[in-house]
C-alpha atoms as a PDB file:
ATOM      1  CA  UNK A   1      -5.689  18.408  -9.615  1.00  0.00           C
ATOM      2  CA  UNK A   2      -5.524  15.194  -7.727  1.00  0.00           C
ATOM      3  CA  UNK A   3      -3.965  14.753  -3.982  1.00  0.00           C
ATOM      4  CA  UNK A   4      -2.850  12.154  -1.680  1.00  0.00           C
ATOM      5  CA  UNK A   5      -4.914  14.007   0.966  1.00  0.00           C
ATOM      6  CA  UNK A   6      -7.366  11.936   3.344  1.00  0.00           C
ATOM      7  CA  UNK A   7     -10.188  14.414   2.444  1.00  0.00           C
ATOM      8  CA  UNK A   8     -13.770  13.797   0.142  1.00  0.00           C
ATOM      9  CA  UNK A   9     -15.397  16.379  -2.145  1.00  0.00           C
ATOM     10  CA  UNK A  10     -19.134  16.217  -2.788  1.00  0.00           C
ATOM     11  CA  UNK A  11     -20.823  18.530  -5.218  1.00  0.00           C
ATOM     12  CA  UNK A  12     -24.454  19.040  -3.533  1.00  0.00           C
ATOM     13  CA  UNK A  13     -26.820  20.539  -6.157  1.00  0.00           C
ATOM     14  CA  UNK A  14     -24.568  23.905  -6.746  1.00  0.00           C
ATOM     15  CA  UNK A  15     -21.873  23.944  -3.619  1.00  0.00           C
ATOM     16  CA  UNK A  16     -18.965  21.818  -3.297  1.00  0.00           C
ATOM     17  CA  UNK A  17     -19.010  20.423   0.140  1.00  0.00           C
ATOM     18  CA  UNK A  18     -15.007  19.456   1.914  1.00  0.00           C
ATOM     19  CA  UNK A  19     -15.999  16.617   3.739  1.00  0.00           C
ATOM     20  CA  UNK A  20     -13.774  14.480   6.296  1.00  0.00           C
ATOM     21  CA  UNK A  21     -11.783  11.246   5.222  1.00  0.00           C
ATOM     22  CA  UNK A  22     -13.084   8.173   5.565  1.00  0.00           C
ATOM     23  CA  UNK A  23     -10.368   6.792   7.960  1.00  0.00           C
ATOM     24  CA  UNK A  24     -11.113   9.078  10.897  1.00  0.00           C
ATOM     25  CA  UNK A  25      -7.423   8.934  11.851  1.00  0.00           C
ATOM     26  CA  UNK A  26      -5.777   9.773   8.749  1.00  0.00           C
ATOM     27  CA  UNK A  27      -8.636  12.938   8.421  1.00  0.00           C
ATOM     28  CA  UNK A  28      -7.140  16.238   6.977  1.00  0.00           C
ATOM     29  CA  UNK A  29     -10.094  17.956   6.146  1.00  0.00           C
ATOM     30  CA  UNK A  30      -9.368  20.773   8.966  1.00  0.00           C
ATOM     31  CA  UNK A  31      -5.846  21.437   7.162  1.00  0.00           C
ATOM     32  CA  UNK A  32      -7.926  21.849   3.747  1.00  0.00           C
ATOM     33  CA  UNK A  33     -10.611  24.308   5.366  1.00  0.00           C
ATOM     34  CA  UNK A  34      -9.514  27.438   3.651  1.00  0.00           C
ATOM     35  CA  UNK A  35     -10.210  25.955  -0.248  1.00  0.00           C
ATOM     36  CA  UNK A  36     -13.055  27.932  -1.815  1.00  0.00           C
ATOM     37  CA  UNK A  37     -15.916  26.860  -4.367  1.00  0.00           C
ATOM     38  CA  UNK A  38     -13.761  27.631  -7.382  1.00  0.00           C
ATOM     39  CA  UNK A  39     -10.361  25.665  -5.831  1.00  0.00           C
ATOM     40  CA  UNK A  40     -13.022  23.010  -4.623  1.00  0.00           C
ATOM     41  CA  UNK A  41     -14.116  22.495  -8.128  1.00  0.00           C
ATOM     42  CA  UNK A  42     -11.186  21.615  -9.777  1.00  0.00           C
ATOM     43  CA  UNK A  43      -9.923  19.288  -7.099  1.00  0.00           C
ATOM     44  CA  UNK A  44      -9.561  15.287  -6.181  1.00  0.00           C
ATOM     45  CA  UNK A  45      -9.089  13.401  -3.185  1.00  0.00           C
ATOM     46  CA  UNK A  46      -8.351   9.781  -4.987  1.00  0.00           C
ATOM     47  CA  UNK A  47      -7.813   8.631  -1.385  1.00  0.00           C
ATOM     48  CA  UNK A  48     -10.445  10.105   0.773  1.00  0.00           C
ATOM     49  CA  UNK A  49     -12.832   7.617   0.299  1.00  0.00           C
ATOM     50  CA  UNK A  50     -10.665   4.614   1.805  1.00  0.00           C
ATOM     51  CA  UNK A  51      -8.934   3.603   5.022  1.00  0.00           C
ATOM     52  CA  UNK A  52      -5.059   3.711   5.079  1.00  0.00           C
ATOM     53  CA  UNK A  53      -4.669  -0.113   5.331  1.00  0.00           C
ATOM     54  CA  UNK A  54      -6.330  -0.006   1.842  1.00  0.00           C
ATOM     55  CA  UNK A  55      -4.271   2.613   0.308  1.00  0.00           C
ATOM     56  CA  UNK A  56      -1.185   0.585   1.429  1.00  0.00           C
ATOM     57  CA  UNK A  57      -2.862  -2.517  -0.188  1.00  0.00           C
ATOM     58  CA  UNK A  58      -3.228  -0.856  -3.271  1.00  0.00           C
ATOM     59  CA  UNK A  59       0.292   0.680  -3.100  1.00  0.00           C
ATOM     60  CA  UNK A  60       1.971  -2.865  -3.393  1.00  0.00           C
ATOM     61  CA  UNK A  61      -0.514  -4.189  -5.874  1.00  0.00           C
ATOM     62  CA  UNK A  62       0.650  -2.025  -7.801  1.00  0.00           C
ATOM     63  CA  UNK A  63       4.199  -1.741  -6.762  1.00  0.00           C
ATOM     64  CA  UNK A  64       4.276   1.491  -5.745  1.00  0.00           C
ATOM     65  CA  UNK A  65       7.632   2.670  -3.994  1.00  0.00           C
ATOM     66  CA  UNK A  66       5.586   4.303  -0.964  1.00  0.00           C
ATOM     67  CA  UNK A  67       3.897   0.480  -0.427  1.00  0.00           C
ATOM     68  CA  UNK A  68       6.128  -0.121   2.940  1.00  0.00           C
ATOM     69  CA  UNK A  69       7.459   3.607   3.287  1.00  0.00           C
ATOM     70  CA  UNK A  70       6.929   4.633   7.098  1.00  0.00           C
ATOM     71  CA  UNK A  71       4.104   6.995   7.786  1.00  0.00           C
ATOM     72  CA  UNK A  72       5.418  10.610   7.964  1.00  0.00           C
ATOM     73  CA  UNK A  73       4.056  12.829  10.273  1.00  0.00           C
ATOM     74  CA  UNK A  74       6.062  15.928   8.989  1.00  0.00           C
ATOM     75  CA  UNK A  75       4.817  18.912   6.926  1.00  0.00           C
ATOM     76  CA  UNK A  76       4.204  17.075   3.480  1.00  0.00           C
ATOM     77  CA  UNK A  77       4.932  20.263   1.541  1.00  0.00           C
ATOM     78  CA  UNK A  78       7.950  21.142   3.282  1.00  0.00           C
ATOM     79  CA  UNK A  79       9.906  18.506   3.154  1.00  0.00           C
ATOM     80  CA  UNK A  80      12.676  17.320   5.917  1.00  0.00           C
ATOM     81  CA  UNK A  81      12.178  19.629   8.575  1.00  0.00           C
ATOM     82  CA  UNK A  82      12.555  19.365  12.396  1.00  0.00           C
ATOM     83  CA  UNK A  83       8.602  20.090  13.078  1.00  0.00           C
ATOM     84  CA  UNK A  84       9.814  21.948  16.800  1.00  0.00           C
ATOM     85  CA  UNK A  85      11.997  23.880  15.012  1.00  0.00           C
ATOM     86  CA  UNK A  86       9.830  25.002  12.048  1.00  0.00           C
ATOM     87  CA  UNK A  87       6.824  25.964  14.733  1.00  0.00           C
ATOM     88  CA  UNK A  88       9.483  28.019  16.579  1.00  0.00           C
ATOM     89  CA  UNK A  89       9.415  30.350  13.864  1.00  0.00           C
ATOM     90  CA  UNK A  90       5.535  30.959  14.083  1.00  0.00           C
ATOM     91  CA  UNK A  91       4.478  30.215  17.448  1.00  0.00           C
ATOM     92  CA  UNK A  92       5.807  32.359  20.994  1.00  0.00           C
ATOM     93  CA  UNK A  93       6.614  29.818  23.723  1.00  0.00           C
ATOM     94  CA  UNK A  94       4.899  30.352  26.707  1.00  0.00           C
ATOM     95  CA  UNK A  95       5.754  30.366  30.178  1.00  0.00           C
ATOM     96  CA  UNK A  96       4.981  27.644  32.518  1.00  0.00           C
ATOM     97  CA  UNK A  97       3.581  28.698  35.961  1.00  0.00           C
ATOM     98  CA  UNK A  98       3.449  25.989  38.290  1.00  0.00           C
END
């Protein structure tokens, strides 16, 4: 399986090693953490290896729809949510003390 995720996957000798994105602010290696050796195996990052500048650039040579879509910084998987509203559900506020 192949994914848009800003993540690299290096076989070393026996082990599959995650490894972080080349463009340091597009990383999502920490969000990928929980893959095992078997998952690992069978898995892409076509993106990982390049910056985000050059993944747009490569988007509009080859006229990709996403070439000039904005940057989301929503949960990919879950669609159009309200991201304060989703973590509500899974994370107690806390109290400020002042």
């Amino acid at each position: 399986m192949a994914t848009g995720h800003y993540a690299q996957n290096q076989l070393r000798i026996t082990n599959y090693e995650l490894k972080k994105g080349e463009d340091p602010t597009k990383d999502q290696s920490y969000f990928l953490w929980t893959l095992n050796q078997k998952q690992l195996s069978k898995i892409l990052f076509p993106v990982g290896n390049l910056k985000k500048m050059e993944v747009r650039k490569l988007a509009k040579k080859f006229k990709l729809p996403v070439a000039e879509k904005k940057d989301s910084q929503g949960i990919c998987f879950l669609g159009a949510v309200d991201l304060k509203e989703f973590l509500k559900h899974y994370i107690r506020r806390r109290k400020e003390k002042y």
